[in-house]
Protein backbone atom coordinates (compact mmCIF):
# COMPACT_ATOMS: atom_id res chain seq x y z
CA UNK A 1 5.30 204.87 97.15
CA UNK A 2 7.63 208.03 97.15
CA UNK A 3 6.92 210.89 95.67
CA UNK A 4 11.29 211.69 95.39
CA UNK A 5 11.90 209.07 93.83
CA UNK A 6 9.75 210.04 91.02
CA UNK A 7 10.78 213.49 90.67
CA UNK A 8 13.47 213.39 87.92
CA UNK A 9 10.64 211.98 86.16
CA UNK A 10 8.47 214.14 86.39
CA UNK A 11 11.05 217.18 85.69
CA UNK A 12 11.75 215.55 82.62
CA UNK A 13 8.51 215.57 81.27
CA UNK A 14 7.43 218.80 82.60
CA UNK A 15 10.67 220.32 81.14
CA UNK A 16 10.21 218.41 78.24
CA UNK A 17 6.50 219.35 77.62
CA UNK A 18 7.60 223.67 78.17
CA UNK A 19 10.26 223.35 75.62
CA UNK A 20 7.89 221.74 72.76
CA UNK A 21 4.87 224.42 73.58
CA UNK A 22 6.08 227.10 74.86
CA UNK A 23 8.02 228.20 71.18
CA UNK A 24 4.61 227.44 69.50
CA UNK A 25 2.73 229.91 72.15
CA UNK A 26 5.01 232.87 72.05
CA UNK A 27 5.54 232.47 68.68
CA UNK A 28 1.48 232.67 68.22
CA UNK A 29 1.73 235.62 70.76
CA UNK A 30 4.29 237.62 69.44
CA UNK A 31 4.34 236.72 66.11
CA UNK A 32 2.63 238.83 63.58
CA UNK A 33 -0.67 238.65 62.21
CA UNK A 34 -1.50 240.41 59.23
CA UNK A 35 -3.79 238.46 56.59
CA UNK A 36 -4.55 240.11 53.36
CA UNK A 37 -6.27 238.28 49.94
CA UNK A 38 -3.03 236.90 48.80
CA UNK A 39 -2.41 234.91 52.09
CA UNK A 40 -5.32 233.87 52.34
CA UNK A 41 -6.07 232.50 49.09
CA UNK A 42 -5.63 228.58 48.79
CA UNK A 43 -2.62 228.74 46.63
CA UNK A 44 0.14 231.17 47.23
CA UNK A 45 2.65 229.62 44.04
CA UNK A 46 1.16 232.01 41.24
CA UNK A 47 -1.39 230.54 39.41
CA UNK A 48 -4.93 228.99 40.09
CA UNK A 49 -5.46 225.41 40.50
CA UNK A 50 -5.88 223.74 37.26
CA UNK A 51 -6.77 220.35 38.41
CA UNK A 52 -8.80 218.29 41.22
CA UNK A 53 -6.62 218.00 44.49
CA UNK A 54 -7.78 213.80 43.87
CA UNK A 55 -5.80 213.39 40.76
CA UNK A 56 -3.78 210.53 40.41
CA UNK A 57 -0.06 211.54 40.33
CA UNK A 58 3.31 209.31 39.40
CA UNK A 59 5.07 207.72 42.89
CA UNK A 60 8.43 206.94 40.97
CA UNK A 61 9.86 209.41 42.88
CA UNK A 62 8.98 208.35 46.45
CA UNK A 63 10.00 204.80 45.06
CA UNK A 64 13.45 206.04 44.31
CA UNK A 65 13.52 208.26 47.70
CA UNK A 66 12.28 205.14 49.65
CA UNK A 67 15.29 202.74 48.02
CA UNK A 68 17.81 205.52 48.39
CA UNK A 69 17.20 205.19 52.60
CA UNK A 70 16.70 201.68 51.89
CA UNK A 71 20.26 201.20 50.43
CA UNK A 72 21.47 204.08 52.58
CA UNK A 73 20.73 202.28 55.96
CA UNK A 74 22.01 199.66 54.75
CA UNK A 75 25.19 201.19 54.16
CA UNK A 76 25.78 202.67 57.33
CA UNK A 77 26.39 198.87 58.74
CA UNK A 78 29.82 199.50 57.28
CA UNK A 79 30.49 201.87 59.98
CA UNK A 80 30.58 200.16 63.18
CA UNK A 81 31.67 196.86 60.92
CA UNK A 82 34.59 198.37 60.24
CA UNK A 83 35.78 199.71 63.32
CA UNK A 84 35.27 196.24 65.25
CA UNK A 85 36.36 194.23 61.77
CA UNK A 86 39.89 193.62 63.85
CA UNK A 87 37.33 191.68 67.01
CA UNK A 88 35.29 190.08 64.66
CA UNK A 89 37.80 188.18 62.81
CA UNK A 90 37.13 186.53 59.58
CA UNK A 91 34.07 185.08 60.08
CA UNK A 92 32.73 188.66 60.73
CA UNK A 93 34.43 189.78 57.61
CA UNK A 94 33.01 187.47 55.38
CA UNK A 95 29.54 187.67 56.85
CA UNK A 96 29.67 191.15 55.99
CA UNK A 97 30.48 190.21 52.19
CA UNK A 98 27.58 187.81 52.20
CA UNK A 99 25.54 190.86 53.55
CA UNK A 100 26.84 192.92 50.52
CA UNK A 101 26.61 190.32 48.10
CA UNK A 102 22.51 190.30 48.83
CA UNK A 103 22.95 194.26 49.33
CA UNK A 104 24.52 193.95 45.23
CA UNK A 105 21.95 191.08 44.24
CA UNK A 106 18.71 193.51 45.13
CA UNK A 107 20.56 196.51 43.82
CA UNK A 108 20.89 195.08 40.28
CA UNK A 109 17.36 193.56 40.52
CA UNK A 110 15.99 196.70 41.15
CA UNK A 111 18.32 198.52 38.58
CA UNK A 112 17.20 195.95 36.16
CA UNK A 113 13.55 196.80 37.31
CA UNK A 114 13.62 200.01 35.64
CA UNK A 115 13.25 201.56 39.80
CA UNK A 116 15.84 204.22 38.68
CA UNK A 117 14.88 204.89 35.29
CA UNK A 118 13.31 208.80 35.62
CA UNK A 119 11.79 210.11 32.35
């Protein structure tokens, strides 16, 4: 086993470990430290909390974040579809409108869902 052939390796990781701490320790060096009451009281938005931290609260809105990358993913297979759609031929093309036609079919089922409905 040589130790030169593992050296890039090695650099890489050791490089790779300095540049992810060594922000975090000058920053705790140099950075400044001055705590007072307000900084150091749980909540720094104004008011006092008003209810327990274990309340139950409404996910519609990380349902309509998580279908927005959902759809959005999808989307971006449009990209490298169309710049290879001349290779592909039209098999390619029309197993991209198959694709969409699903793509459509869950977008009205969810629309139809009341997923996007905010109130």
């Amino acid at each position: 086993m040589n130790l030169q052939e593992y050296l890039p390796v090695i650099l890489f990781i050791l490089v790779g470990i300095g540049v992810g701490v060594a922000p975090q320790v000058l920053g705790f060096i140099f950075g400044p430290n001055r705590p007072d009451a307000a900084k150091n009281s749980p909540y720094e938005c104004g008011f006092e909390a008003f209810e327990d931290a274990r309340m139950q609260f409404d996910v519609r809105y990380y349902l309509v974040a998580i279908l927005f990358i959902l759809f959005d993913l999808e989307i971006a297979f449009l990209f490298p579809w169309a710049v290879s759609l001349a290779d592909i031929g039209a098999t390619g093309f029309w197993a991209m409108m198959v694709f969409l036609g699903i793509l459509v079919v869950g977008f009205v089922y969810e629309w139809k869902k009341g997923a996007l409905d905010w109130e």
